[in-house]
Structures are given as structure tokens and as C-alpha cells.
Protein backbone atom coordinates (compact mmCIF):
# COMPACT_ATOMS: atom_id res chain seq x y z
CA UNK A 1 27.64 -44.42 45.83
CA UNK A 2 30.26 -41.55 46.70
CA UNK A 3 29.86 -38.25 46.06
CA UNK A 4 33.12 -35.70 44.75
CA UNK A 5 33.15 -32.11 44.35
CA UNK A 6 35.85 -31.55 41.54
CA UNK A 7 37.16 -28.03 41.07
CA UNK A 8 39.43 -27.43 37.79
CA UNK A 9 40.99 -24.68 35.62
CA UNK A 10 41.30 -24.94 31.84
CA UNK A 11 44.83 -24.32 30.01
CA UNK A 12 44.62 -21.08 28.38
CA UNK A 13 45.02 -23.03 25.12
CA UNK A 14 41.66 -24.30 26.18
CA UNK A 15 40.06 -21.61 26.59
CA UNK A 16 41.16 -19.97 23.17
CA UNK A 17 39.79 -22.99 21.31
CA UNK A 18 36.30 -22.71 23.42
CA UNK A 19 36.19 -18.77 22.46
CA UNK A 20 36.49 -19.95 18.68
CA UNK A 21 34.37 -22.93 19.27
CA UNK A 22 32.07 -22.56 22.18
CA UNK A 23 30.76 -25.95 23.46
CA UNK A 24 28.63 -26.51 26.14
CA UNK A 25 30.79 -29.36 28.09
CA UNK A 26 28.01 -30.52 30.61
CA UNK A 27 27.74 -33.47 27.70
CA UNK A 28 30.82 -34.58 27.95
CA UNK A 29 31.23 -34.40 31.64
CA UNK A 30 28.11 -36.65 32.00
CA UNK A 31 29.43 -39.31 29.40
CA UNK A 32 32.48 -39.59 31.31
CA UNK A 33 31.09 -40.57 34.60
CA UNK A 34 28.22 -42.66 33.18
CA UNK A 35 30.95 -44.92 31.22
CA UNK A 36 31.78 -45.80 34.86
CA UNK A 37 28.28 -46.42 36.46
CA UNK A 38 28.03 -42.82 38.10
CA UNK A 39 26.43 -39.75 38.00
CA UNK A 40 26.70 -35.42 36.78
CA UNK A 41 24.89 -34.22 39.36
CA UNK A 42 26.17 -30.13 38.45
CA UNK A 43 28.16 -28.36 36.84
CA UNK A 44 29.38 -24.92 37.07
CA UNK A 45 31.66 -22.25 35.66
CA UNK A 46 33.55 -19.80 38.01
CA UNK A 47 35.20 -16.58 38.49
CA UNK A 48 38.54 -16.72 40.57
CA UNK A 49 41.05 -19.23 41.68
CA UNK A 50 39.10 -22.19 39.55
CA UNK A 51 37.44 -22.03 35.88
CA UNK A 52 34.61 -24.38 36.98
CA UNK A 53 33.18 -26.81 39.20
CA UNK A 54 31.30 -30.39 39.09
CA UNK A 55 29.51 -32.39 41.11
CA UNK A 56 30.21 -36.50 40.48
CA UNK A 57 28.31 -39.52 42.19
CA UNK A 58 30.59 -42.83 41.21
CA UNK A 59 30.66 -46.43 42.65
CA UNK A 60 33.67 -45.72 44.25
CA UNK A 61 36.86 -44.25 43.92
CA UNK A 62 38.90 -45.76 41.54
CA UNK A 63 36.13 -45.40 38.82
CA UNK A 64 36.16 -41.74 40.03
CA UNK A 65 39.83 -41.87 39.77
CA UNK A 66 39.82 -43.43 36.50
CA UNK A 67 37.60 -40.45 35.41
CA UNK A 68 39.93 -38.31 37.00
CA UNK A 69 42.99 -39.69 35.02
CA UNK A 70 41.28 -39.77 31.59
CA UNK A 71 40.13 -36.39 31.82
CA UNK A 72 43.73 -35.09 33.22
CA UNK A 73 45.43 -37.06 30.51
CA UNK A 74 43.52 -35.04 27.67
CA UNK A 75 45.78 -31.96 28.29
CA UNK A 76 42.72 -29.26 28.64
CA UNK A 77 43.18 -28.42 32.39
CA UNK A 78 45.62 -26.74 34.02
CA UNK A 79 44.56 -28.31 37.38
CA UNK A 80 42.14 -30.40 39.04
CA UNK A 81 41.60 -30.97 42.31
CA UNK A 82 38.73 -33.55 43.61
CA UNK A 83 37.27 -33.81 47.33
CA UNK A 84 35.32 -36.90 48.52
CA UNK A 85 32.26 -35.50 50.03
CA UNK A 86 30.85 -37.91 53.06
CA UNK A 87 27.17 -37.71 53.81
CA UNK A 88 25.78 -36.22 57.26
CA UNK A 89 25.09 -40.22 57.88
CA UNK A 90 29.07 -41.19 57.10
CA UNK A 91 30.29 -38.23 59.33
CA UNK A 92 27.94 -39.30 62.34
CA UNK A 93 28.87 -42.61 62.06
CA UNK A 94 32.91 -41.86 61.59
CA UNK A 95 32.37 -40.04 64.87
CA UNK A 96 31.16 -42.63 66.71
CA UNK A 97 34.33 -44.77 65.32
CA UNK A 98 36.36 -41.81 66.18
CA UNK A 99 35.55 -42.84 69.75
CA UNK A 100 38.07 -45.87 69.52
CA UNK A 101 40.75 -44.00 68.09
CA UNK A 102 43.71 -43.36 70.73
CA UNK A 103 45.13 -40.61 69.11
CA UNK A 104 48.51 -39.72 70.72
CA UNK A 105 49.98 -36.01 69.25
CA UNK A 106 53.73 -35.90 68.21
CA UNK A 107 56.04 -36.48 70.28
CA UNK A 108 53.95 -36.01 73.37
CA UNK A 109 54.78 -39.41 74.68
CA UNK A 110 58.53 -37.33 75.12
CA UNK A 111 56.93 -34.37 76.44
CA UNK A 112 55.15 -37.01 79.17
CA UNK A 113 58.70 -38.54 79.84
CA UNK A 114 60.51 -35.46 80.27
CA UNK A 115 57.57 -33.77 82.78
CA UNK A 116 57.93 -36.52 84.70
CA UNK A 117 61.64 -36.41 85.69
């Protein structure tokens, strides 16, 4: 399974209702991801640029997008963004695929032609 690292920001309509309501939303979080086959590994409130963080193991990324879209749909957050984090194993092994990869930088095929003459 995949790992993400979500980081998201309530509305402040949000947080107004959690201030006259405080709920501990670790719950909810974790019945979210577990209606898809994954996993809550963490999660974390913040100070500064986001409001909190989580820590998600899914079967793959459209069930992590379709946790993603459910959640974004229920108009709490002001933003969310979500990074797919690749194991030490995955990043060795995209390396060694990197290997294969003729990578040619903009318009430096041009820059070639135009050196040459």
C-alpha cells in the first residue's frame, strides 16, 4: 500500500463550530480511510501555513483520491494538499529506472544545432 502525507487548513467557519463544539477528529479521519481498505497512521494539528496534518496508507490512489474528494466536498477546509510519499525501496529502485531515461532539456537539441554552425 501507498503512503500520503496530507496537509490541510480548516475554513474559519470550521473552526468557530469546533471552538463551540470541540471534537477530537482523529475518529473521523480513521473511518474515512478504513471505508477504503487503508490506514490513519497520524494525525496532527499545526501552527502556521496549515491547521493540521495526517498521515494515510491506502491501496492506491484513487481510493486515496476518493478520500480526498469526499472530505473536500464537505466544505470544512479551506485547502488540502496531499503528497505521495515513496519508500527508501521505491526511490532506489526508480533510480535504477532513471538510468534508461534519455532526458533531453528544452530546447537544447536547438542550442546543439545552432553551436554547431
Amino acid at each position: 500500500m501507498a503512503m500520503y502525507l496530507t496537509r490541510f487548513s480548516y475554513t474559519p467557519e470550521t473552526w468557530a463550530r469546533m471552538i463551540e463544539n470541540p471534537e477530537d477528529r482523529r475518529e473521523a479521519a480513521r473511518t474515512y480511510i478504513e471505508s477504503v481498505g487503508g490506514k490513519l497512521h497520524g494525525f496532527w494539528y499545526a501552527f502556521g501555513e496549515h491547521d493540521g496534518w495526517n498521515l494515510w496508507e491506502a491501496p492506491d490512489n484513487v481510493s486515496m483520491a476518493a478520500v480526498a474528494l469526499a472530505i473536500g466536498a464537505g466544505g470544512a477546509l479551506r485547502s488540502m494538499e496531499m503528497t505521495v510519499l515513496l519508500s527508501v525501496e521505491d526511490t532506489i529502485e526508480a533510480l535504477e529506472k532513471a538510468k534508461s531515461v534519455r532526458y533531453r532539456p528544452p530546447a537544447a537539441y536547438l542550442h546543439h544545432l545552432q553551436s554547431v554552425t
